[in-house]
Protein backbone atom coordinates (compact mmCIF):
# COMPACT_ATOMS: atom_id res chain seq x y z
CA UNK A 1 -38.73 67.53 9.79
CA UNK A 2 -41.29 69.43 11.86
CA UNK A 3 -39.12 69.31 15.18
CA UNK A 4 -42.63 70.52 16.91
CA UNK A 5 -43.62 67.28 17.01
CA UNK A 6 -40.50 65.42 18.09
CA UNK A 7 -38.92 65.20 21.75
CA UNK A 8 -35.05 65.64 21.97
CA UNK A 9 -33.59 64.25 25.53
CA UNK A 10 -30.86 66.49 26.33
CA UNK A 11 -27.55 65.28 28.83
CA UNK A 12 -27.25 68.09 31.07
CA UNK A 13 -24.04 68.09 32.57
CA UNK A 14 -23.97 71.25 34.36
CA UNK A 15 -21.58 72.77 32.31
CA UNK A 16 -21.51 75.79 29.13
CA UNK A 17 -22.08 73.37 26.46
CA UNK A 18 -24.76 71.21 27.26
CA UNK A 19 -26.37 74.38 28.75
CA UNK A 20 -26.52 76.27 25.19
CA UNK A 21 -27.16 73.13 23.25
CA UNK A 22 -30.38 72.57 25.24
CA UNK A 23 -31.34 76.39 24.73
CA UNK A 24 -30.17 76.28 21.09
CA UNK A 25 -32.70 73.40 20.54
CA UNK A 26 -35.64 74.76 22.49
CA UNK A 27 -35.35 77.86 20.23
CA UNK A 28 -35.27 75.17 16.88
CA UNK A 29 -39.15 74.38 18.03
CA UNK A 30 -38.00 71.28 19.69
CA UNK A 31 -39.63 69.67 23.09
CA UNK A 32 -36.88 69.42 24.83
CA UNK A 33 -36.56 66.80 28.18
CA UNK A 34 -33.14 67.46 29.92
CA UNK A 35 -31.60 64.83 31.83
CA UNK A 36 -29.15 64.92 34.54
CA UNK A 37 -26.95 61.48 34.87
CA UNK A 38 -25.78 60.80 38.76
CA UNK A 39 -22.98 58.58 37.80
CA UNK A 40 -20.82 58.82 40.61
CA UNK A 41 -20.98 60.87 44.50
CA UNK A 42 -18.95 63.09 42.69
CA UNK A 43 -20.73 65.37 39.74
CA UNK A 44 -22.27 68.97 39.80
CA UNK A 45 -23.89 71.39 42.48
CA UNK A 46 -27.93 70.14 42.42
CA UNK A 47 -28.77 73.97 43.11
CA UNK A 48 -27.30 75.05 39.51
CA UNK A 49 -28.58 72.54 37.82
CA UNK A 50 -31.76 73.26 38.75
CA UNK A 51 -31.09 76.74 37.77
CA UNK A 52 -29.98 75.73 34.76
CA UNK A 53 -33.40 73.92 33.88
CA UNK A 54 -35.14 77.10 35.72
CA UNK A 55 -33.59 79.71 32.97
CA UNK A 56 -34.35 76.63 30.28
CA UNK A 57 -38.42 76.56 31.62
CA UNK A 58 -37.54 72.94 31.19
CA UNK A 59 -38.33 70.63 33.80
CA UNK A 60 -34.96 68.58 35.27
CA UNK A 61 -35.11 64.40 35.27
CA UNK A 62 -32.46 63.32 37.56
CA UNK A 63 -31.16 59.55 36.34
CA UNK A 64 -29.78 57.62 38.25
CA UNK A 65 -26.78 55.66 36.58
CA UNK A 66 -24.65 55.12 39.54
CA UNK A 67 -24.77 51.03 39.28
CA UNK A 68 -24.78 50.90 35.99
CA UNK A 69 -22.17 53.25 35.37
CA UNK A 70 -19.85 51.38 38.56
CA UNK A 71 -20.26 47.68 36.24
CA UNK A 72 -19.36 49.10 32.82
CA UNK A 73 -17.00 51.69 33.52
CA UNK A 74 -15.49 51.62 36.72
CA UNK A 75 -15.20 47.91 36.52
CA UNK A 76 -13.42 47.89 33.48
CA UNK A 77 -11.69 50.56 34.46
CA UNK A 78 -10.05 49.11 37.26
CA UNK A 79 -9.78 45.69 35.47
CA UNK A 80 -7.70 47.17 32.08
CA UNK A 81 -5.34 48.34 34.84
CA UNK A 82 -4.80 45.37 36.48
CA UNK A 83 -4.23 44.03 33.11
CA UNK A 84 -1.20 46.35 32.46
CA UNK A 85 -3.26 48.09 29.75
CA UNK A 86 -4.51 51.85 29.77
CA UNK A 87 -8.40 52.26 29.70
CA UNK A 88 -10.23 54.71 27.75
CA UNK A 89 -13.33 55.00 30.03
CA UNK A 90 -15.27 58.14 28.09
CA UNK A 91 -15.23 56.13 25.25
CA UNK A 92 -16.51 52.96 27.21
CA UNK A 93 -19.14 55.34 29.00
CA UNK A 94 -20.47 57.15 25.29
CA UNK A 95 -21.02 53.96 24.33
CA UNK A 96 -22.32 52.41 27.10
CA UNK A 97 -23.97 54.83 29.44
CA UNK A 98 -24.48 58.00 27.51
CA UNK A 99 -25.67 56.73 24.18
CA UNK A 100 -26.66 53.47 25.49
CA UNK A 101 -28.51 53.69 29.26
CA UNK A 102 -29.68 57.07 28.86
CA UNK A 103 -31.02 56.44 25.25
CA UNK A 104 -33.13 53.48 26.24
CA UNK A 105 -34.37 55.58 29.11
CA UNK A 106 -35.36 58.57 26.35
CA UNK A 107 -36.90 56.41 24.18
CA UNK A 108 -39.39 55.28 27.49
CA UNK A 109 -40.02 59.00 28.28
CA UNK A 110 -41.45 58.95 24.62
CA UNK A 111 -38.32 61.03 23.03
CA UNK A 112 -37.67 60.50 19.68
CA UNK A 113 -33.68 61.99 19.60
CA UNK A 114 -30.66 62.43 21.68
CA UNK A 115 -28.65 65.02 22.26
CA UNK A 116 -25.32 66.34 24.18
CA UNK A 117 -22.85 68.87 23.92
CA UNK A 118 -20.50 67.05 22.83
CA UNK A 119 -18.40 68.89 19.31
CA UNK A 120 -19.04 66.58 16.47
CA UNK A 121 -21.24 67.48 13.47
CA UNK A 122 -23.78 64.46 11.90
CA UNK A 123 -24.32 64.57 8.18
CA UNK A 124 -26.43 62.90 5.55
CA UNK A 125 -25.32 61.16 2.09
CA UNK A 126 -26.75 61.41 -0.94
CA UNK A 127 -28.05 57.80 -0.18
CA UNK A 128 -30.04 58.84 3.23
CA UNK A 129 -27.40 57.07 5.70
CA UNK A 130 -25.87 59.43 8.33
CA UNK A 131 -22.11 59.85 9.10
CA UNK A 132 -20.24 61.32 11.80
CA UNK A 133 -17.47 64.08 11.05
CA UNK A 134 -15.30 65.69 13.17
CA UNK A 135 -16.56 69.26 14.61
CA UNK A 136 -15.83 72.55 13.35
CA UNK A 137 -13.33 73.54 16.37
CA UNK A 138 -10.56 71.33 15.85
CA UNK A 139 -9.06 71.90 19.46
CA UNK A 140 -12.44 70.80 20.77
CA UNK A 141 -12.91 67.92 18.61
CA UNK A 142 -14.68 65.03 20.67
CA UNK A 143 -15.25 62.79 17.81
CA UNK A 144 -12.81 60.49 19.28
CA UNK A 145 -15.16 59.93 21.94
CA UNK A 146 -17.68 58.74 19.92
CA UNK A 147 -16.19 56.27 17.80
CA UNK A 148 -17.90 52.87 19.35
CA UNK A 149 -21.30 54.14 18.96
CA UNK A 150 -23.57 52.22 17.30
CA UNK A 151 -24.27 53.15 13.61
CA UNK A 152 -27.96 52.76 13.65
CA UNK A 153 -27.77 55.47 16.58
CA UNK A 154 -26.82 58.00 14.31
CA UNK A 155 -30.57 59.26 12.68
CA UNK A 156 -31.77 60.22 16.17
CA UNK A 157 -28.57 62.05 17.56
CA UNK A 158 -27.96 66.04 17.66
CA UNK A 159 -24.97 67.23 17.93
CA UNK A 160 -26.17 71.14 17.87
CA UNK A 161 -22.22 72.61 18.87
CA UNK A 162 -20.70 70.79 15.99
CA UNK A 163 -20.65 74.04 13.86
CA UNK A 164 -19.36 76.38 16.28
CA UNK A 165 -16.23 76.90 18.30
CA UNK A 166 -16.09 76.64 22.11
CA UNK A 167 -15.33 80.94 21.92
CA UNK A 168 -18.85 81.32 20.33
CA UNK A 169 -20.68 78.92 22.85
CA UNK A 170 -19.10 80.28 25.79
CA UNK A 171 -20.74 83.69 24.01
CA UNK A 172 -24.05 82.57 23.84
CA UNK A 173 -24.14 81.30 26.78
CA UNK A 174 -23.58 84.93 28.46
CA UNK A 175 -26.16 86.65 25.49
CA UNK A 176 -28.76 84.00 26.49
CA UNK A 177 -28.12 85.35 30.57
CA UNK A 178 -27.93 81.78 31.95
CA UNK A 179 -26.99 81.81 35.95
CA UNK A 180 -22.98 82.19 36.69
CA UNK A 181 -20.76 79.15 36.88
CA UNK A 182 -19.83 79.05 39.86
CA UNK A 183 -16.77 77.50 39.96
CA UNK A 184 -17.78 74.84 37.56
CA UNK A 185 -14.75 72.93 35.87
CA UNK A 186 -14.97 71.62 32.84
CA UNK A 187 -15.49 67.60 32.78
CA UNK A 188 -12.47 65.87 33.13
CA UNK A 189 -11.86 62.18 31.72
CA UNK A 190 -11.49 60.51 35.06
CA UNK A 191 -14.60 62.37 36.31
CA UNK A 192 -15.53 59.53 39.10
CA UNK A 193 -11.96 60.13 40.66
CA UNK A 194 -11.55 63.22 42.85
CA UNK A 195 -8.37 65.24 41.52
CA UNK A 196 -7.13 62.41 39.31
CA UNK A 197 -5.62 60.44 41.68
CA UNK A 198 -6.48 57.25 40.19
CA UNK A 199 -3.77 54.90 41.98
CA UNK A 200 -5.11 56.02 45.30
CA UNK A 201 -8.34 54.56 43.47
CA UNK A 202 -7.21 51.61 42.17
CA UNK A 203 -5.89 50.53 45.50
CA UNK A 204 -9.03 51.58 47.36
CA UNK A 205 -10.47 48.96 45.03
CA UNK A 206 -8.56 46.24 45.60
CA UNK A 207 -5.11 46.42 45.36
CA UNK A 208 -4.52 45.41 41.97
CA UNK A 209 -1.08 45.79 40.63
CA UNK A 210 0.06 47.32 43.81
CA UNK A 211 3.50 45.85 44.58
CA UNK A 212 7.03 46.61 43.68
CA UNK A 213 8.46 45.03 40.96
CA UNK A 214 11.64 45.51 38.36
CA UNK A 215 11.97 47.92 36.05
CA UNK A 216 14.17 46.10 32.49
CA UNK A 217 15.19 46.80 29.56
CA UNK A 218 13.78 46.05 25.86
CA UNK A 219 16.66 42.93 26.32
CA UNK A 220 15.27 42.04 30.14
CA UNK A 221 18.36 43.46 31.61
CA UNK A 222 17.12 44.82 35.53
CA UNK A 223 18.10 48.73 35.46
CA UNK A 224 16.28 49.37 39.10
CA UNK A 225 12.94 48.72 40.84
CA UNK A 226 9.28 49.94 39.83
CA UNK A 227 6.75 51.07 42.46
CA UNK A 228 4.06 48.84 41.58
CA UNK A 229 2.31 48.89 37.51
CA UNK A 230 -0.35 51.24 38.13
CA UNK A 231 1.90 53.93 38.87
CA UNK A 232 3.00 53.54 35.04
CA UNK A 233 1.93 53.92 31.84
CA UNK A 234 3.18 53.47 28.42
CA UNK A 235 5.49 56.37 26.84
CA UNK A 236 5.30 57.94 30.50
CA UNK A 237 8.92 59.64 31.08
CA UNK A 238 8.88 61.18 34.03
CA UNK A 239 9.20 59.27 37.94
CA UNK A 240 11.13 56.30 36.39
CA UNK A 241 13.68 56.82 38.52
CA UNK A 242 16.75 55.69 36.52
CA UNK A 243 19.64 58.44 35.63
CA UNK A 244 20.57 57.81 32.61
CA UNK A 245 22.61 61.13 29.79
CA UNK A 246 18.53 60.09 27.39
CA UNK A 247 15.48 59.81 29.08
CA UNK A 248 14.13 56.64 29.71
CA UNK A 249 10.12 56.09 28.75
CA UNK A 250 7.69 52.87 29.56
CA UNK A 251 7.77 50.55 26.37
CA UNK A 252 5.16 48.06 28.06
CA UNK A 253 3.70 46.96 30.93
CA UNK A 254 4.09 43.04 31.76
CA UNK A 255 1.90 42.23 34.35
CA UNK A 256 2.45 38.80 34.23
CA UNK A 257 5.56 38.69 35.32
CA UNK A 258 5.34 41.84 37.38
CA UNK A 259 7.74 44.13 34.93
CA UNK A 260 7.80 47.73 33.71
CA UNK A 261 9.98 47.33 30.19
CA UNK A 262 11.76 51.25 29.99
CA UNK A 263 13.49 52.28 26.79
CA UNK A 264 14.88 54.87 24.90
CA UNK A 265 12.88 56.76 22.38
CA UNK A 266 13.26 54.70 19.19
CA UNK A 267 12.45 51.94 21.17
CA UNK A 268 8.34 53.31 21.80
CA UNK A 269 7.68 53.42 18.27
CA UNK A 270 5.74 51.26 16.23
CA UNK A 271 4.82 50.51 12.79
CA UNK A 272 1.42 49.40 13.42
CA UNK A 273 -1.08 47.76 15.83
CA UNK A 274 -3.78 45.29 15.86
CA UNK A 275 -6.82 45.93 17.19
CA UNK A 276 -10.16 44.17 18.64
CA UNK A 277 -13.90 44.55 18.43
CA UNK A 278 -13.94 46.95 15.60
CA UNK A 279 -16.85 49.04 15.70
CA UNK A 280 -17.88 50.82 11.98
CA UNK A 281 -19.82 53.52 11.42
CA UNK A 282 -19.94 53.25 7.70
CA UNK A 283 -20.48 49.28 5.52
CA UNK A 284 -17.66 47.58 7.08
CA UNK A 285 -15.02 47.32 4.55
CA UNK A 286 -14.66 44.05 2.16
CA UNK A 287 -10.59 44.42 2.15
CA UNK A 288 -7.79 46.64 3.12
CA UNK A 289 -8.59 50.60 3.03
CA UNK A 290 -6.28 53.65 3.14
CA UNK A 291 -7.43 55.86 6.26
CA UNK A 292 -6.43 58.36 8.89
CA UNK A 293 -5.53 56.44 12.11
CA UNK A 294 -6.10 58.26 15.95
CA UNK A 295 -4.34 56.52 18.48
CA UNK A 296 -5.28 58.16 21.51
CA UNK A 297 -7.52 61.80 22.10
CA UNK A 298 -4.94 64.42 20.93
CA UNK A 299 -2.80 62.86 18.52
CA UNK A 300 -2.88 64.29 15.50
CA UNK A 301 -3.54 61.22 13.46
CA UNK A 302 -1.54 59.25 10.68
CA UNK A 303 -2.06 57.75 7.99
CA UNK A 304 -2.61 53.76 7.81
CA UNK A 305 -3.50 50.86 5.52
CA UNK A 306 -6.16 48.87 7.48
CA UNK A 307 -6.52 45.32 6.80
CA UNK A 308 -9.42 43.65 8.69
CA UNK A 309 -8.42 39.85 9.99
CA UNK A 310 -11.55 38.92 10.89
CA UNK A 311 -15.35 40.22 11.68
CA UNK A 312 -13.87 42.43 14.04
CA UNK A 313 -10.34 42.42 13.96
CA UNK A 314 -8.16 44.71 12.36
CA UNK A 315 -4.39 45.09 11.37
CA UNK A 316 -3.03 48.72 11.20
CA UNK A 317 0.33 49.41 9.41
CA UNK A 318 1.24 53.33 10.07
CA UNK A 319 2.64 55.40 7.16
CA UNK A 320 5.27 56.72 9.31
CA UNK A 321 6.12 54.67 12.89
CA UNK A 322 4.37 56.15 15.70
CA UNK A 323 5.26 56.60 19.90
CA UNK A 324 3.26 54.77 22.09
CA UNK A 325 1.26 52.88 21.08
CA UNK A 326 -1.06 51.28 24.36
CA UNK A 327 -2.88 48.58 24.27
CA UNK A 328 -6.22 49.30 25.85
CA UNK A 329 -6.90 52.43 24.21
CA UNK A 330 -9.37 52.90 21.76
CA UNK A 331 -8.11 53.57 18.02
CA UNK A 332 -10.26 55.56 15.59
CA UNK A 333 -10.22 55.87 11.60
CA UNK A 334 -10.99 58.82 9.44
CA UNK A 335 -11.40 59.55 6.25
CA UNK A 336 -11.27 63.30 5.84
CA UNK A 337 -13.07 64.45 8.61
CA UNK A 338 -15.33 61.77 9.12
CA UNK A 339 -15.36 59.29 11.56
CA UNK A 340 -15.46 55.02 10.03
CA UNK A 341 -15.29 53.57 13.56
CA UNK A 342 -13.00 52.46 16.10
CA UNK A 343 -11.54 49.31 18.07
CA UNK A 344 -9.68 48.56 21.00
CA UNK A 345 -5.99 48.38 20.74
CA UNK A 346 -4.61 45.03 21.76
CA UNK A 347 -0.94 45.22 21.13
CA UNK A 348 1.36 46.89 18.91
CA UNK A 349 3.65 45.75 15.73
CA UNK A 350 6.99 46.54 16.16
């Protein structure tokens, strides 16, 4: 490909790795557009972004997402809660705001590719179709992320960090002299909500899920009194507030009926899950497949037998039982180190 005549949108977030994957591509012949996304009153100082694109020669394009990003995100955000189930919203916002708004918006501003900083490497089979592996830097992995993506997105995404680790982009981005920091954190998954306090939030936005309630065990038996659901989460341990000589956790959150179900340990695993509005990366599969299954960012992955159930319904059955399994989060499958796709957790098998 002669990247001289194709335009690559970048996300600029503000941050290290967006910062050297926009360099890194402007120095691969590219014509590079960078794009800020205002998503929320809360996101990075306008000054050093516009240093950024200064030390880049690239001129900045500011996008406005803010509606867009407050129906499909923070919306769903707020509803999962209220639903007793624990929302994944960077994987609702790759999918719907960062691969999805902002690519349609590229594609008008005549670019021909995507990319971010995210680490995640893109590869192409023998038969021309692209897949999406895990990056290079394990502990930075953000594949996860990206599992609801849509497959025929993959031929015009750039993942230019997916070879390196974060030590050698931090590097470069000192050799290639961009302006300091200043204080910049890096992005945090609940990046709308100052500090994380997402209850205070939730509240704010209605109250949802807000009053007291009892706290039960596995068998319904009352043990004490909950402060109201959002304040929980399932295999959360701590602020349960019942002594016990082993630790309670949250087994499940019953919204219905206004109850926190607390357990002991063997009583958070699971030998599988099902899962809802599979999304594949690869020719959906026929019948049952072996893979690796991630239930939530972090975990370190098990083995599963997946048996779909319907056209986007899946069964998972874990090699080994596995803690905490919550409904609401996304669930991704591997084979290796690449990426088949992903659903939405809807409850677990005991």
């Amino acid at each position: 490909m002669n990247t001289r005549d194709h335009k690559v949108a970048v996300a600029l977030s503000g941050g290290v790795d967006s910062a050297v994957a926009a360099a890194l591509l402007g120095r691969q012949g590219w014509q590079v557009l960078v794009v800020n996304l205002r998503l929320s009153s809360f996101g990075p100082d306008r000054e050093h972004l516009a240093a950024l694109a200064q030390h880049l020669n690239i001129p900045l394009k500011v996008l406005d997402l803010r509606q867009d990003f407050a129906r499909r995100v923070v919306d769903y955000f707020v509803a999962e809660y209220c639903r007793g189930r624990t929302p994944n919203p960077c994987v609702k916002c790759n999918a719907d705001i960062k691969f999805g708004r902002l690519w349609e918006q590229a594609k008008i501003a005549g670019a021909t590719h995507l990319a971010t900083g995210h680490y995640a490497r893109l590869r192409q089979g023998p038969d021309g179709a692209w897949g999406l592996y895990r990056g290079v830097d394990r502990h930075k992995d953000q594949s996860y992320f990206l599992c609801r993506l849509p497959r025929k997105l993959l031929a015009n995404l750039i993942f230019p960090l997916g070879e390196m680790t974060k030590v050698q982009v931090r590097a470069r981005y000192l050799e290639m002299g961009f302006p300091p920091l200043r204080g910049y954190k890096e992005s945090q998954e609940l990046c709308f909500i100052p500090e994380g306090r997402y209850q205070e939030f939730l509240r704010d936005r209605g109250g949802c899920c807000g009053s007291g309630g009892d706290l039960v065990d596995p068998q319904g038996q009352i043990l004490g009194r909950h402060r109201g659901l959002i304040h929980y989460t399932v295999g959360q341990r701590r602020g349960l507030g019942v002594p016990a000589r082993e630790p309670y956790y949250v087994v499940e959150i019953q919204p219905e009926t206004n109850r926190v179900v607390i357990g002991r340990r063997s009583d958070l695993l699971s030998s599988g899950l099902l899962a809802s509005r599979t999304n594949w990366l690869i020719d959906p599969p026929g019948g049952g497949m072996e893979a690796q299954a991630v239930i939530r960012y972090r975990h370190p992955g098990v083995g599963a037998q997946i048996t779909p159930l319907g056209p986007t319904e899946v069964k998972v059955i874990f090699a080994t039982p596995q803690a905490a399994v919550a409904p609401g989060q996304a669930v991704a499958f591997y084979q290796n180190d690449r990426l088949l796709g992903g659903g939405w957790i809807e409850e677990r098998i005991r």
